[in-house]
N, C-alpha and C. Protein backbone atom coordinates (compact mmCIF):
# COMPACT_ATOMS: atom_id res chain seq x y z
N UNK A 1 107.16 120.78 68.19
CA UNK A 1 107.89 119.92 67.31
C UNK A 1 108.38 118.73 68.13
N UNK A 2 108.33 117.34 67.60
CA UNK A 2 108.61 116.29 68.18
C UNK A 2 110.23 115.54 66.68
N UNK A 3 110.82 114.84 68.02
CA UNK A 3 111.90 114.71 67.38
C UNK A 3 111.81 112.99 68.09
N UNK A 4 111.95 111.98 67.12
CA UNK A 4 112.55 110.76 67.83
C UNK A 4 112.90 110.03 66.92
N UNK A 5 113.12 108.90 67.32
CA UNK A 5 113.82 107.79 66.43
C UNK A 5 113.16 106.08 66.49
N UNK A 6 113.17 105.74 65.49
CA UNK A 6 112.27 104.84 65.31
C UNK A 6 113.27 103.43 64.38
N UNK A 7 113.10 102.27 65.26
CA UNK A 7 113.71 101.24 64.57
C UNK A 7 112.75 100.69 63.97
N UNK A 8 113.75 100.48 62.35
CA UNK A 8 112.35 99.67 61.69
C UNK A 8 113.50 98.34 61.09
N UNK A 9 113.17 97.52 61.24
CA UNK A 9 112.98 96.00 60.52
C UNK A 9 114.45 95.94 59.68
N UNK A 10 114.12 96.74 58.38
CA UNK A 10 114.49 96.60 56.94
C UNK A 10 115.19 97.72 56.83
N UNK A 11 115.16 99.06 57.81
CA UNK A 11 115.88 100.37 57.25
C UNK A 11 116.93 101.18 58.27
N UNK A 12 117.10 99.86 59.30
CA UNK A 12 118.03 100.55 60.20
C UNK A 12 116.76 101.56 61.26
N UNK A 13 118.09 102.86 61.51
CA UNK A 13 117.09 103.59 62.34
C UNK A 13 116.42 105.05 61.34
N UNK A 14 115.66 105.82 61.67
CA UNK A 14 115.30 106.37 60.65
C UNK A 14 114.98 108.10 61.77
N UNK A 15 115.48 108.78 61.30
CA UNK A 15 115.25 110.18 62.58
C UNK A 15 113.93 110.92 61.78
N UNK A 16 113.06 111.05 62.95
CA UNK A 16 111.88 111.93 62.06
C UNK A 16 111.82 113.16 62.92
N UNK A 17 111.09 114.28 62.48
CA UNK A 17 110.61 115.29 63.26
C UNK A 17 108.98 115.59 62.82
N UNK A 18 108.41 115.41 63.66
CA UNK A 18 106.86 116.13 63.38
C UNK A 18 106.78 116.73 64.10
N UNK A 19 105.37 117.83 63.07
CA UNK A 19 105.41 119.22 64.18
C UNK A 19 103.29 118.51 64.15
N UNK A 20 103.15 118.66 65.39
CA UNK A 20 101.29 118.04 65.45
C UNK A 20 101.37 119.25 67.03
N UNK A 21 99.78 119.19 67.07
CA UNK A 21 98.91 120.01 68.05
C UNK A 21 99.33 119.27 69.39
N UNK A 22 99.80 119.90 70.19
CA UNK A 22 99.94 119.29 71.78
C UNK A 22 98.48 118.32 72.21
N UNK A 23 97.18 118.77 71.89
CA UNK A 23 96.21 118.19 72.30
C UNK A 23 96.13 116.43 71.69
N UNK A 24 96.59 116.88 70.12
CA UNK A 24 97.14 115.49 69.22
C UNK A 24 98.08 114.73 69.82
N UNK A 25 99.07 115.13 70.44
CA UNK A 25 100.12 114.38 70.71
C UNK A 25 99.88 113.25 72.31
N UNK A 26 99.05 114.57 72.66
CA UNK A 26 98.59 113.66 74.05
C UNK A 26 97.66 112.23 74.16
N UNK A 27 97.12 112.71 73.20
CA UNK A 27 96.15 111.67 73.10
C UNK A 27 96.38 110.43 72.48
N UNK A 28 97.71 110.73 71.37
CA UNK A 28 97.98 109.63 70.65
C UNK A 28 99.32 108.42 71.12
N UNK A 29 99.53 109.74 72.50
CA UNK A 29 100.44 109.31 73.41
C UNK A 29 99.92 108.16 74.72
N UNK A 30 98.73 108.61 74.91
CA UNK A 30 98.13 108.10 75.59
C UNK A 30 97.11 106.37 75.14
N UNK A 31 96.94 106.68 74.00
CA UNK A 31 96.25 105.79 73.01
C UNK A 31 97.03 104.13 72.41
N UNK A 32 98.70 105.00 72.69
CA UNK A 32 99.69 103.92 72.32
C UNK A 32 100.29 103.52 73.64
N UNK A 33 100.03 103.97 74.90
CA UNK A 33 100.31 103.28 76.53
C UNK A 33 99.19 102.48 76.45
N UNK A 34 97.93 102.76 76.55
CA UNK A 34 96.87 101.80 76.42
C UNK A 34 97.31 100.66 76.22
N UNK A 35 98.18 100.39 74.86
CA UNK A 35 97.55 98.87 74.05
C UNK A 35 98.93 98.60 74.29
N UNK A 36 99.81 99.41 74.97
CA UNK A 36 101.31 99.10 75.43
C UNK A 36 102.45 98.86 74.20
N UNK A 37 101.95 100.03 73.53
CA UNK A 37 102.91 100.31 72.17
C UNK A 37 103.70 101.36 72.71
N UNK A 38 104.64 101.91 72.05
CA UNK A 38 105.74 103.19 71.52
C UNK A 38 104.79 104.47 70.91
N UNK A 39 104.94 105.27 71.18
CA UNK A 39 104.22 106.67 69.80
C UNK A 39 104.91 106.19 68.56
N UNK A 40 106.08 106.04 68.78
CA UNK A 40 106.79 105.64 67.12
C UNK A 40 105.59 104.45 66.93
N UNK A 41 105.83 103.51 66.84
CA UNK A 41 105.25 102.32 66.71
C UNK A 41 103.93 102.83 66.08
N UNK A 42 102.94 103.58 67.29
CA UNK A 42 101.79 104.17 66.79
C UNK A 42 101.59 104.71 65.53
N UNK A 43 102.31 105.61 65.14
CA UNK A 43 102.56 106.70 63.91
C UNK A 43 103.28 105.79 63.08
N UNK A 44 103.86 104.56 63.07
CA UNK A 44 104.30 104.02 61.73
C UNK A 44 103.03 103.00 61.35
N UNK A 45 102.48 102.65 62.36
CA UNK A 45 100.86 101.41 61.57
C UNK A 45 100.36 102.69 61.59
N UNK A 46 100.01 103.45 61.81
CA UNK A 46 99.17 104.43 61.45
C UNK A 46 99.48 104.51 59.62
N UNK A 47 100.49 105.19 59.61
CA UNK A 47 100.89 105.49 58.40
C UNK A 47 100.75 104.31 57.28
N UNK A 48 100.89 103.38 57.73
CA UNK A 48 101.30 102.01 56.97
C UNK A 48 99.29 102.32 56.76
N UNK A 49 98.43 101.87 57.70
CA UNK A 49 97.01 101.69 57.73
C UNK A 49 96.65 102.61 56.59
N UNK A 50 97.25 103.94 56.22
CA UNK A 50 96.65 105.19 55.61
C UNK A 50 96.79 104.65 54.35
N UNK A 51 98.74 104.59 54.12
CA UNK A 51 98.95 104.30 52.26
C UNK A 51 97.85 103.02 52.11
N UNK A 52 97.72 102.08 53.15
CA UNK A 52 97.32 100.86 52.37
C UNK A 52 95.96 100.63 51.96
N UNK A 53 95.33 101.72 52.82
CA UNK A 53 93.65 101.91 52.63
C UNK A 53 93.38 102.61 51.25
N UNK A 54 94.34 103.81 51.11
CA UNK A 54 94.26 104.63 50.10
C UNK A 54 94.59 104.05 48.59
N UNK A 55 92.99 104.34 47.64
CA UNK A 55 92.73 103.85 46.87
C UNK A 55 93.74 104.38 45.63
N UNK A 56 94.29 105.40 45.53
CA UNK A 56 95.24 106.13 44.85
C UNK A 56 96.97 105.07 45.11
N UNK A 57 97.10 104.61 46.45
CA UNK A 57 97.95 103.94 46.67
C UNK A 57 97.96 102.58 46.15
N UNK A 58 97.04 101.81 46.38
CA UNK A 58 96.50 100.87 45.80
C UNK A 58 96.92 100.60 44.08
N UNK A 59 96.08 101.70 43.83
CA UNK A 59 96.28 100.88 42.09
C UNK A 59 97.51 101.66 41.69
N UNK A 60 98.52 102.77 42.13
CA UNK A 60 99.48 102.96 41.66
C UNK A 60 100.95 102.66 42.16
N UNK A 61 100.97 101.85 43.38
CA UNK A 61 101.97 100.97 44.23
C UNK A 61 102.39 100.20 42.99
N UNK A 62 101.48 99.23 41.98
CA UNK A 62 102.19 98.39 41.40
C UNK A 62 102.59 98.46 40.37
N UNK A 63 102.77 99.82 39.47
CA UNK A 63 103.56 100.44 38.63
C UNK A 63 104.50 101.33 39.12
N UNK A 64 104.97 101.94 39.83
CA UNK A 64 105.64 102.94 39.99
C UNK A 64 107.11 102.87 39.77
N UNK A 65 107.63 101.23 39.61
CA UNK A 65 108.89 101.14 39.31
C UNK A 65 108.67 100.74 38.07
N UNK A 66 107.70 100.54 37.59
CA UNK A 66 108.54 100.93 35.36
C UNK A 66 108.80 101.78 35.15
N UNK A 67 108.54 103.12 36.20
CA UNK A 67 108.25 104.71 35.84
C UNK A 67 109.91 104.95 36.02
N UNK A 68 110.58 104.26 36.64
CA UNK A 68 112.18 104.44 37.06
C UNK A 68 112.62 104.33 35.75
N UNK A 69 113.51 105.25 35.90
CA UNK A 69 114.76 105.40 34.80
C UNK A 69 115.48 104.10 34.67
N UNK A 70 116.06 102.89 34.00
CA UNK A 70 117.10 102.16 33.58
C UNK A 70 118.36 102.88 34.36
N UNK A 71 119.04 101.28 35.31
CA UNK A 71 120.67 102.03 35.35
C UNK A 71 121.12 101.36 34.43
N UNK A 72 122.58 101.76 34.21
CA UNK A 72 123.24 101.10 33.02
C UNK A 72 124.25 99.94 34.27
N UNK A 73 124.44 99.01 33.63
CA UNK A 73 124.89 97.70 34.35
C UNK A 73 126.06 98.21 35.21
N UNK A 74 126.94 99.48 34.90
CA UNK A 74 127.96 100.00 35.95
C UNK A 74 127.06 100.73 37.19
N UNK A 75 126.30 101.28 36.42
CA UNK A 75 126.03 102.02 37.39
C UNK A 75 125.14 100.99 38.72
N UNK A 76 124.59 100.00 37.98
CA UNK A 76 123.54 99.42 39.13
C UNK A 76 124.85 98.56 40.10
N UNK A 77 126.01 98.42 39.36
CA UNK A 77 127.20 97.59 40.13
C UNK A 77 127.25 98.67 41.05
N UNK A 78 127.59 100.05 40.92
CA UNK A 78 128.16 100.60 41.74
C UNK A 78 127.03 101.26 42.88
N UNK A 79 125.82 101.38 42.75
CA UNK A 79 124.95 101.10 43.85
C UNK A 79 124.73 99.63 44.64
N UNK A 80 125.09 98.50 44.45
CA UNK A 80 125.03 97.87 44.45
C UNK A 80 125.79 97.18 45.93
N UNK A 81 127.33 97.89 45.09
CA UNK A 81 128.33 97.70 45.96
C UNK A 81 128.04 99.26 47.39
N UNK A 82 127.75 100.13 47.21
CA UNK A 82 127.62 101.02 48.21
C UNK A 82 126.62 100.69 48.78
N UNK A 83 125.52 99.79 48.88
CA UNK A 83 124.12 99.44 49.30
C UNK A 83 124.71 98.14 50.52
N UNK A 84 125.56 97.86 50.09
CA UNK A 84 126.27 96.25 50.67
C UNK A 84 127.73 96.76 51.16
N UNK A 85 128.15 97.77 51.28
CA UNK A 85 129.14 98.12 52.18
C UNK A 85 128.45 98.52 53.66
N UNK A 86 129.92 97.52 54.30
CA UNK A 86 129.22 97.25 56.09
C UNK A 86 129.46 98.66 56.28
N UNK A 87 129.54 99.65 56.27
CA UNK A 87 128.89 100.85 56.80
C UNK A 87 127.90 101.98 56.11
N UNK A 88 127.26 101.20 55.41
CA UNK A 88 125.85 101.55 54.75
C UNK A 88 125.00 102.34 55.43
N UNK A 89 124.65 101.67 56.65
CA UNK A 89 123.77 102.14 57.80
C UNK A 89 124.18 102.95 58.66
N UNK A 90 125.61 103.62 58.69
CA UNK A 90 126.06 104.08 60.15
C UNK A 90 125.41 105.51 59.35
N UNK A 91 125.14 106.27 60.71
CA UNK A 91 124.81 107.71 60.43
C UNK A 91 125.59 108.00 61.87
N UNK A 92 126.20 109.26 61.16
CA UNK A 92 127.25 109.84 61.75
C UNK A 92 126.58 110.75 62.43
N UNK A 93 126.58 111.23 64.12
CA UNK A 93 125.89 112.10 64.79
C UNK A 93 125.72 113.42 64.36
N UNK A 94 127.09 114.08 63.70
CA UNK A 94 127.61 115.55 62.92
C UNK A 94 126.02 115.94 62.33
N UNK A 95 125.39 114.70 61.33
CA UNK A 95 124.64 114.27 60.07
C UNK A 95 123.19 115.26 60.68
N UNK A 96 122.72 114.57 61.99
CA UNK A 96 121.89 115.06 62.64
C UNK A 96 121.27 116.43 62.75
N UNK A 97 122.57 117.29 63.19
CA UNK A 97 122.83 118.40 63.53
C UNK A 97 121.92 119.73 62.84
């Protein structure tokens, strides 16, 4: 099992755990020193390369939010306001655990 943390752009930091084959990990470890990337780094264009190739992803990426439920105008205020409070992003170490 692999445990790390990965900064992205738009979402803060994001904690993942994958569990992959030691022989997998080496190689993909080795694959992302090569070109002088991160494994994170590696495994997020990876991932990004997969949804975006995938033809299922493709034609249903650009419906999937009509499929959302309606908020009612309080309710989208009050996500709104918790989305835009300056401690939105903190994750508390406890959280981890």
């Amino acid at each position: 099992m692999l445990t790390f943390f990965r900064e992205t752009h738009n979402c803060g930091y994001m904690k993942t755990t994958l569990t992959i084959s030691d022989d997998l990990f080496r190689q993909a470890k080795a694959y992302a020193a090569l070109r002088g990337q991160t494994f994170g780094n590696l495994i997020e264009q990876s991932l990004r390369k997969v949804l975006l190739d995938s033809p299922s992803s493709r034609d249903s990426s650009k419906h999937w939010v009509q499929d959302l439920p309606r908020l009612s105008a309080s309710a989208a205020a009050d996500l709104d306001k918790a989305v835009n409070a300056p401690d939105f992003r903190t994750v508390e170490p406890e959280m981890w655990k």
